[in-house]
PDB file of N, CA and C in Angstrom:
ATOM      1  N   UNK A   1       2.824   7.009   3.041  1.00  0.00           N
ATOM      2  CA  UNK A   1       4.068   7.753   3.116  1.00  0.00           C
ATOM      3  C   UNK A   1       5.225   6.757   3.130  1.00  0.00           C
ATOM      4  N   UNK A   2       6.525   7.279   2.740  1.00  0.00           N
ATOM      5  CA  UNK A   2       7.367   6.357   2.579  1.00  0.00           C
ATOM      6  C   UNK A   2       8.127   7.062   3.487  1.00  0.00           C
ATOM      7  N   UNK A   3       9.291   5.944   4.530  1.00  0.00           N
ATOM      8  CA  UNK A   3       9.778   6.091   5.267  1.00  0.00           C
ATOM      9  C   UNK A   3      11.351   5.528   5.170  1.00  0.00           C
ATOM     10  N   UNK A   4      12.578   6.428   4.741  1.00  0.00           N
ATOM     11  CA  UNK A   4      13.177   5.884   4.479  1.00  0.00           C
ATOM     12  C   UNK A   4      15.003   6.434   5.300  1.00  0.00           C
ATOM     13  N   UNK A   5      15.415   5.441   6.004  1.00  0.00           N
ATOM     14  CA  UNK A   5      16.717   5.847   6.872  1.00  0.00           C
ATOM     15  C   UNK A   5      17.831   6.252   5.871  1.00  0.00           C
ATOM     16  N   UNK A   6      18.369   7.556   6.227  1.00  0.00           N
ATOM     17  CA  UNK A   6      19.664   7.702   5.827  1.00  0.00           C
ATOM     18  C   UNK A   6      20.549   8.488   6.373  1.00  0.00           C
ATOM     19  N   UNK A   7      21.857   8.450   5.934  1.00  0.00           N
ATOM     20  CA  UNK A   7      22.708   9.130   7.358  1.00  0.00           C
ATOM     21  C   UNK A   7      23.544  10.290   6.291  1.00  0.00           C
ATOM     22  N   UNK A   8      24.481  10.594   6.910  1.00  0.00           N
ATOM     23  CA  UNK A   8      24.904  11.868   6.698  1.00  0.00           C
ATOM     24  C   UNK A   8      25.752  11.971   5.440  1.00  0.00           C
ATOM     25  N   UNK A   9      25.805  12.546   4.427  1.00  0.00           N
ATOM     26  CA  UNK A   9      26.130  12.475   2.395  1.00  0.00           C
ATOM     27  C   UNK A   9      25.173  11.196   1.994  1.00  0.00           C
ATOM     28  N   UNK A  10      24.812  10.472   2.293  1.00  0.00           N
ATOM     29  CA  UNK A  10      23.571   9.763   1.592  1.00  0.00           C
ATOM     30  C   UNK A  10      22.185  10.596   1.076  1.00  0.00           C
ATOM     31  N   UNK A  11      21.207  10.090  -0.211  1.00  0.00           N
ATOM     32  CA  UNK A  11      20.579  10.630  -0.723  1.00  0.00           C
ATOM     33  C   UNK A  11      19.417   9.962  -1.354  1.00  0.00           C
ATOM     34  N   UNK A  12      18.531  10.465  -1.495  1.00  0.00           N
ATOM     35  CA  UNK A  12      17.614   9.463  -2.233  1.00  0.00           C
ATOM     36  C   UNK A  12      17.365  10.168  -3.684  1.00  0.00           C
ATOM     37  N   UNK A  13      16.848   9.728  -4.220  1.00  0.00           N
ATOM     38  CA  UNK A  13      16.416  10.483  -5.734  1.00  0.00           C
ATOM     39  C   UNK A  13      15.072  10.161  -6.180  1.00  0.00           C
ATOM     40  N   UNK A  14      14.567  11.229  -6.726  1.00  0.00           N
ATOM     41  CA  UNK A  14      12.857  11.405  -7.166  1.00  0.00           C
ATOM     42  C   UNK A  14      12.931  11.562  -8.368  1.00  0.00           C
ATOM     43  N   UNK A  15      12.210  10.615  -9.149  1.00  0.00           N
ATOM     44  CA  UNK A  15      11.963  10.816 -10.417  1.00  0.00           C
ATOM     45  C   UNK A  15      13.580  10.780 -10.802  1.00  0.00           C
ATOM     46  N   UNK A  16      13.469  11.362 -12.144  1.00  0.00           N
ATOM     47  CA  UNK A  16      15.263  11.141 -12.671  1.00  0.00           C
ATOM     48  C   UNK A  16      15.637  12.014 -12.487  1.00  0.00           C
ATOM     49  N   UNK A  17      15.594  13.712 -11.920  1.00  0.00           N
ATOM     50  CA  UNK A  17      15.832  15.152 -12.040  1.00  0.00           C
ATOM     51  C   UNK A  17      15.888  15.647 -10.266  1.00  0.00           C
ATOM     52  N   UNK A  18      15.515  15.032  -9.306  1.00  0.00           N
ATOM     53  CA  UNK A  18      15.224  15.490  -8.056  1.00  0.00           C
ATOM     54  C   UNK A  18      16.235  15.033  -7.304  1.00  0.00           C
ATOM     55  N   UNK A  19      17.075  15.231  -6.126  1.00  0.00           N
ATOM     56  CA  UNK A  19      17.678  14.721  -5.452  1.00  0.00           C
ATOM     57  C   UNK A  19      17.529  14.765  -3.680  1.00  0.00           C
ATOM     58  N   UNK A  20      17.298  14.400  -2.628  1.00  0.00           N
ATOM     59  CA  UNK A  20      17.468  15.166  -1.645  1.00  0.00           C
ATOM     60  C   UNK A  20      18.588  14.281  -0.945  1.00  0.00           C
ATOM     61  N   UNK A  21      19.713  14.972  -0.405  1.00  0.00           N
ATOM     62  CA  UNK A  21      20.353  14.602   0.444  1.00  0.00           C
ATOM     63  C   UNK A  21      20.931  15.229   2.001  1.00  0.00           C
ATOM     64  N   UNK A  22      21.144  14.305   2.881  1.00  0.00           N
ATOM     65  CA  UNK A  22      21.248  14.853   4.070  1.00  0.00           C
ATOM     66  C   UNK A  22      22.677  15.215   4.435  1.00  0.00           C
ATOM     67  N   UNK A  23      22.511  16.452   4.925  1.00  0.00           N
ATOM     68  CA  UNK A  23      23.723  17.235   4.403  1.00  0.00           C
ATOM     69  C   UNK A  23      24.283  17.125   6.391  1.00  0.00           C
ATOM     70  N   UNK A  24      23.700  17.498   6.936  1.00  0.00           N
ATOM     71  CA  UNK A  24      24.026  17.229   8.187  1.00  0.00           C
ATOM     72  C   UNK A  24      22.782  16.740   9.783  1.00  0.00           C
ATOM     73  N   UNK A  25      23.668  16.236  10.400  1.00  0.00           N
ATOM     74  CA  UNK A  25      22.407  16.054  11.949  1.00  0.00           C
ATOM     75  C   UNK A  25      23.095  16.565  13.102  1.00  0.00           C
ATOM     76  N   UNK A  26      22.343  17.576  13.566  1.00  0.00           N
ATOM     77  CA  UNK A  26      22.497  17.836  15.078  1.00  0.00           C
ATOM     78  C   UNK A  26      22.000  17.896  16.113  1.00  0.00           C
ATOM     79  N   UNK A  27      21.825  17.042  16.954  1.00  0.00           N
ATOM     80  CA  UNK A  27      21.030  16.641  17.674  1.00  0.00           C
ATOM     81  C   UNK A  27      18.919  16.294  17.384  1.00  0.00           C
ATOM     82  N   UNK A  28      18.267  17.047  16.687  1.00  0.00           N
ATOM     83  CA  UNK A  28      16.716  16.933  16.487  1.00  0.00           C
ATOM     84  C   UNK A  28      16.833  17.655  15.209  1.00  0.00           C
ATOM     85  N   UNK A  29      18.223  17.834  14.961  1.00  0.00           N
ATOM     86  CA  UNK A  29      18.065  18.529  13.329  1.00  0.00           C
ATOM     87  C   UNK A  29      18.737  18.114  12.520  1.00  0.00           C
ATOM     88  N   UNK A  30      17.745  17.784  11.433  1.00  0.00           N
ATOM     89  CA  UNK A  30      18.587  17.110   9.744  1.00  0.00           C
ATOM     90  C   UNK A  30      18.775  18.570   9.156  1.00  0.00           C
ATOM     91  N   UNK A  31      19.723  18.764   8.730  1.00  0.00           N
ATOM     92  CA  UNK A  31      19.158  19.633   7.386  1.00  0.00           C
ATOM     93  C   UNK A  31      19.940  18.684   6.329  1.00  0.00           C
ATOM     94  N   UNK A  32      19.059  19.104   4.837  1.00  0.00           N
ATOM     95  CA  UNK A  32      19.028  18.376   3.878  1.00  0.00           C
ATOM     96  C   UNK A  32      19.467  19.668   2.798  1.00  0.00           C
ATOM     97  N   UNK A  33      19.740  18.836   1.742  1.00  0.00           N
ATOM     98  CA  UNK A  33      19.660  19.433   0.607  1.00  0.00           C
ATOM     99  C   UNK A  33      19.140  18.787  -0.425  1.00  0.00           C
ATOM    100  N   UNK A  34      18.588  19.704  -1.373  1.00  0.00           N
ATOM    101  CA  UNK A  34      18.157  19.203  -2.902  1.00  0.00           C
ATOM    102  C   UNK A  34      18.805  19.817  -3.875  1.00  0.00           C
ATOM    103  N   UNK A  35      18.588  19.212  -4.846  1.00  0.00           N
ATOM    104  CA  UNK A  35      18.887  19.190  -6.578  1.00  0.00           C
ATOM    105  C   UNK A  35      17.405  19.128  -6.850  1.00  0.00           C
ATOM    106  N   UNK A  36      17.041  19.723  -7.560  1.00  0.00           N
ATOM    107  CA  UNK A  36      15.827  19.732  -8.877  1.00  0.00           C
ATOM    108  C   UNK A  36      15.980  21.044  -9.519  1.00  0.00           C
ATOM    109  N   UNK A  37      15.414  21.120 -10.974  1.00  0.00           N
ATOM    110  CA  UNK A  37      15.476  21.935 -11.884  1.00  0.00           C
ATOM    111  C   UNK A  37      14.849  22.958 -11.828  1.00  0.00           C
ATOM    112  N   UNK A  38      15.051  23.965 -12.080  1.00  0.00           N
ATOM    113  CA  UNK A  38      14.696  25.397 -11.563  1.00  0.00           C
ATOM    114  C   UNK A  38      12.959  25.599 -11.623  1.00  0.00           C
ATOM    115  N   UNK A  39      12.647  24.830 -13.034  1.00  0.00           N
ATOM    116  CA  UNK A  39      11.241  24.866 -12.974  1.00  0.00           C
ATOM    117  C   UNK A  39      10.614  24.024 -12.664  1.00  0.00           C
ATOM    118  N   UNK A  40      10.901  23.092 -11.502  1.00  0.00           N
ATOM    119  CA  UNK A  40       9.842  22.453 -10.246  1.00  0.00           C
ATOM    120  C   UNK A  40      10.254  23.334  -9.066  1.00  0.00           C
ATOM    121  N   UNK A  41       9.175  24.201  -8.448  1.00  0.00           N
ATOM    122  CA  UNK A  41       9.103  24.779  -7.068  1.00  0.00           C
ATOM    123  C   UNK A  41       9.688  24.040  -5.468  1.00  0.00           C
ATOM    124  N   UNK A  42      10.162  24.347  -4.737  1.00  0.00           N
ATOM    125  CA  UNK A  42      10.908  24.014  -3.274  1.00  0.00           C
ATOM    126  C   UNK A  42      10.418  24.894  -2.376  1.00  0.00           C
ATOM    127  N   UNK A  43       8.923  24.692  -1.899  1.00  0.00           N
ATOM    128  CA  UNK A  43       8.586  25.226  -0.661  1.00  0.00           C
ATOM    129  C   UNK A  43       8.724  24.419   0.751  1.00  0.00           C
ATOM    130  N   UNK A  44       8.873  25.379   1.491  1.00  0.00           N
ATOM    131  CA  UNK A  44       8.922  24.903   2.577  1.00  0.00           C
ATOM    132  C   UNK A  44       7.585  24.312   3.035  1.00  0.00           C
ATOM    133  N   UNK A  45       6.916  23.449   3.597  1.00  0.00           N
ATOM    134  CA  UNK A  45       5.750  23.239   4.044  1.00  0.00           C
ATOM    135  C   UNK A  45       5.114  24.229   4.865  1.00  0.00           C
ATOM    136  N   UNK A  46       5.463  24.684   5.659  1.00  0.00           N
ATOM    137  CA  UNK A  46       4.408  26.101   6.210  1.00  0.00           C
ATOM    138  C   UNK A  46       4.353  27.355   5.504  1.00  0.00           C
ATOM    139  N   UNK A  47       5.201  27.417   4.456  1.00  0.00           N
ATOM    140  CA  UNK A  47       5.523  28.223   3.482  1.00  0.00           C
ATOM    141  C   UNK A  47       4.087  28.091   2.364  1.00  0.00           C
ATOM    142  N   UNK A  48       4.206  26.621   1.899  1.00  0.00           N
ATOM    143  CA  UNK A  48       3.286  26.144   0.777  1.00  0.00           C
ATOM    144  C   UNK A  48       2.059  26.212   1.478  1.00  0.00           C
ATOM    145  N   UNK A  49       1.925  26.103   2.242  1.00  0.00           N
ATOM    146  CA  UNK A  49       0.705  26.079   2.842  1.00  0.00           C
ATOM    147  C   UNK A  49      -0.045  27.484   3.099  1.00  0.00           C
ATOM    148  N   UNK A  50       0.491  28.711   3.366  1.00  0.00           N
ATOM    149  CA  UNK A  50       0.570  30.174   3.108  1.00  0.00           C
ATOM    150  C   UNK A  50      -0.264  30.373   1.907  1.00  0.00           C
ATOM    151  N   UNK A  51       0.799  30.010   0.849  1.00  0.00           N
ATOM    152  CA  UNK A  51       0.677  30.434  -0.574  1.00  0.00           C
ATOM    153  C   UNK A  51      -0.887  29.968  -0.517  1.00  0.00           C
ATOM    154  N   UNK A  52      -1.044  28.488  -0.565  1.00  0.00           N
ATOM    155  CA  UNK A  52      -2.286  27.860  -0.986  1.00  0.00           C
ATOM    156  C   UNK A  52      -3.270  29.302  -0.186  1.00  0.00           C
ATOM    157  N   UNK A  53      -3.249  29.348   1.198  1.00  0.00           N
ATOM    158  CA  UNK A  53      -4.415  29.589   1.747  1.00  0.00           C
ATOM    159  C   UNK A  53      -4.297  31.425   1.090  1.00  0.00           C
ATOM    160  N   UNK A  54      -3.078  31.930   0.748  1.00  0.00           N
ATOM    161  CA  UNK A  54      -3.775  33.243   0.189  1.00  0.00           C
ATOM    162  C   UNK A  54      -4.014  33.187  -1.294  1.00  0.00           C
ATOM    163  N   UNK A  55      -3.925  32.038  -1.885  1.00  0.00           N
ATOM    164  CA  UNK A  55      -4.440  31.958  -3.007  1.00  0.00           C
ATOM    165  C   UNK A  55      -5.909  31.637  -3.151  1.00  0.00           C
ATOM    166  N   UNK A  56      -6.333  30.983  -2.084  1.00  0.00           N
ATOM    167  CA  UNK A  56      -7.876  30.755  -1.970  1.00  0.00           C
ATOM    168  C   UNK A  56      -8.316  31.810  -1.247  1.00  0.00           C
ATOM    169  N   UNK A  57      -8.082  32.703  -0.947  1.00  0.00           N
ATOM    170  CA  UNK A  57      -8.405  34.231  -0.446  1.00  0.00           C
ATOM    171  C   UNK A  57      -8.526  34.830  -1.680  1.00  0.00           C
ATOM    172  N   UNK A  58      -7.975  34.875  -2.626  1.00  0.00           N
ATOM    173  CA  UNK A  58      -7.798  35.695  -4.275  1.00  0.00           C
ATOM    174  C   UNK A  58      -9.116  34.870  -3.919  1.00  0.00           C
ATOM    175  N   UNK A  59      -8.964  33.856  -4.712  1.00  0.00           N
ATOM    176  CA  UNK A  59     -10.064  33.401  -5.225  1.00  0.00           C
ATOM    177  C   UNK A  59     -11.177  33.712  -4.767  1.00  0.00           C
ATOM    178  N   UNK A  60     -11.560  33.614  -3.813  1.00  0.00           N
ATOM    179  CA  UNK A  60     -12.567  33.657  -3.308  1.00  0.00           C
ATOM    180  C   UNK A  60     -13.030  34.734  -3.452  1.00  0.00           C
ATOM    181  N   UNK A  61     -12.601  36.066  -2.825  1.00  0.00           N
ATOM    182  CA  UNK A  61     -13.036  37.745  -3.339  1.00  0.00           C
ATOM    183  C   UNK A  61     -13.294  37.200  -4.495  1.00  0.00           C
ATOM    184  N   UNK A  62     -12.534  37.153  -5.954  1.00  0.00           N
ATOM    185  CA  UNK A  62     -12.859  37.239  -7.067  1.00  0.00           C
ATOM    186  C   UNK A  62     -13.456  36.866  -7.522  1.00  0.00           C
ATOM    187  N   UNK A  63     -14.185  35.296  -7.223  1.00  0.00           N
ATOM    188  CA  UNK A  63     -15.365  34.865  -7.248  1.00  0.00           C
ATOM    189  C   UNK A  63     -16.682  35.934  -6.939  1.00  0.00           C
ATOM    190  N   UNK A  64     -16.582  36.622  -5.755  1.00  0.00           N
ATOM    191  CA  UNK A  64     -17.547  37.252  -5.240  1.00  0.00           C
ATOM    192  C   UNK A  64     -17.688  38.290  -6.111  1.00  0.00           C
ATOM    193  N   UNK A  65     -16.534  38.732  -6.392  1.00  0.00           N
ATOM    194  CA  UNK A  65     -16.480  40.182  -7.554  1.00  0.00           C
ATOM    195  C   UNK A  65     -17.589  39.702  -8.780  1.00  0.00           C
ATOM    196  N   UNK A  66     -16.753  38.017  -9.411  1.00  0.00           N
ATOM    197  CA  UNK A  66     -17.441  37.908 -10.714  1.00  0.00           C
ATOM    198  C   UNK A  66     -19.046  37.926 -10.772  1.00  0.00           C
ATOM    199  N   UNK A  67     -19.623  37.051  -9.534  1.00  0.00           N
ATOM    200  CA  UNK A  67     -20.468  36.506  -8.917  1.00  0.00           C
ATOM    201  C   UNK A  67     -21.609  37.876  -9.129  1.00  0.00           C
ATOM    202  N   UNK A  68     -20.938  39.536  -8.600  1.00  0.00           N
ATOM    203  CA  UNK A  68     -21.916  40.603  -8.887  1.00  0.00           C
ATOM    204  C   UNK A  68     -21.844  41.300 -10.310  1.00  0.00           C
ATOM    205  N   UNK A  69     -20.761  41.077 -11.240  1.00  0.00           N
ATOM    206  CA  UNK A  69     -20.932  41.234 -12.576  1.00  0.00           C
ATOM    207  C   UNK A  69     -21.801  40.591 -13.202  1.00  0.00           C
ATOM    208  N   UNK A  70     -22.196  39.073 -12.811  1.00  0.00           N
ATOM    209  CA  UNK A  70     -22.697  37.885 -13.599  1.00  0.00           C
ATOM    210  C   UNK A  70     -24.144  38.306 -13.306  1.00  0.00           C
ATOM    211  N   UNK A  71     -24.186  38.646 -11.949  1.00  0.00           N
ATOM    212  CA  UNK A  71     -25.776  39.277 -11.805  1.00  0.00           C
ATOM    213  C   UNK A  71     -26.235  40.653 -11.797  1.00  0.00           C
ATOM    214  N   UNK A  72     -25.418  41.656 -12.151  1.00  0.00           N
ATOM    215  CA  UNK A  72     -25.772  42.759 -13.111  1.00  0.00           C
ATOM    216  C   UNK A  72     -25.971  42.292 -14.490  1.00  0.00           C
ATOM    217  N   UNK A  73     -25.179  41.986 -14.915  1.00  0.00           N
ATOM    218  CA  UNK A  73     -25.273  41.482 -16.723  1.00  0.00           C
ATOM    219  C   UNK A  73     -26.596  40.976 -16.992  1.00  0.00           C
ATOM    220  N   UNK A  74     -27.027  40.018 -15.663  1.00  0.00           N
ATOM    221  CA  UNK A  74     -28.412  39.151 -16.010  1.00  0.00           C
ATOM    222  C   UNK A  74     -29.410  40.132 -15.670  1.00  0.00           C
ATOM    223  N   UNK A  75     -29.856  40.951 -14.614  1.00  0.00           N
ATOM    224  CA  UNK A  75     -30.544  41.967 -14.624  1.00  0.00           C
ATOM    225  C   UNK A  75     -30.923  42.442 -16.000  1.00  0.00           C
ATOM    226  N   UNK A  76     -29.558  43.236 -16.407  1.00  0.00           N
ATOM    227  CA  UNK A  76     -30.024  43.998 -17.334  1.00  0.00           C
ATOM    228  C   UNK A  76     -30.393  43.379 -18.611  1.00  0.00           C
ATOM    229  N   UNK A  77     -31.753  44.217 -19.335  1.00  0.00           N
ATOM    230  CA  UNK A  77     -32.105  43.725 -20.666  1.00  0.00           C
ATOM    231  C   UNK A  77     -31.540  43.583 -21.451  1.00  0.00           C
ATOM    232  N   UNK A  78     -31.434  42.583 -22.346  1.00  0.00           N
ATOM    233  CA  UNK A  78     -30.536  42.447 -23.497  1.00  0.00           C
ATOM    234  C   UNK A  78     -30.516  43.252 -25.008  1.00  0.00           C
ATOM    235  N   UNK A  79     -29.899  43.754 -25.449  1.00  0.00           N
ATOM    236  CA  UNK A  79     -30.089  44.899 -26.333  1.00  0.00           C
ATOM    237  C   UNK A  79     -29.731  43.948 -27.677  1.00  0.00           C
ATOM    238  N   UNK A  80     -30.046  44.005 -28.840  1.00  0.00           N
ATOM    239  CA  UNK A  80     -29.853  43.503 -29.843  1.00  0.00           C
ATOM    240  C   UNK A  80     -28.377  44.247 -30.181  1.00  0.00           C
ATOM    241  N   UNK A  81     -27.828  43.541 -30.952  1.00  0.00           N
ATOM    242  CA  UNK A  81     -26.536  43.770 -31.675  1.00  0.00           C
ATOM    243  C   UNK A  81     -26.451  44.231 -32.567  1.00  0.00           C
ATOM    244  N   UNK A  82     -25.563  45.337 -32.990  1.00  0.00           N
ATOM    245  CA  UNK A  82     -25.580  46.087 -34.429  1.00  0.00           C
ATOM    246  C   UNK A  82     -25.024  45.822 -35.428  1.00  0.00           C
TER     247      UNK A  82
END
């Protein structure tokens, strides 16, 4: 991880398109701001972390769904094609 001091309108920049800068501190709180382009995502970390875990919830049911199609299909005899 990179660890890097900055104080209040200072900024760092990611890549050539990203920006974050620290917009203010009050007492145990930075808040910051960014710049990046509409199509790179800005989650919050307990936010992103949500998404992930109900996205591996999809998945997972749907796995299970495919999982009893894949073994009906194999059950059944295979019929020649017309």
């Amino acid at each position: 991880m990179l660890v890097l001091s900055r104080k209040v309108n200072q900024s760092i920049v990611i890549g050539e398109d990203i920006e974050v800068m620290v917009i203010e501190i009050k007492g145990d709180t930075v808040k910051i701001g960014l710049k990046a382009p509409r199509s790179v995502p800005v989650y919050r970390s307990e936010v992103y972390a949500e998404i992930r875990a109900e996205n591996q919830r999809a998945c997972s049911s749907q796995g299970v769904a495919a999982a009893e199609v894949l073994k009906k299909a194999l059950t059944k005899p295979l019929t020649p094609l017309e």
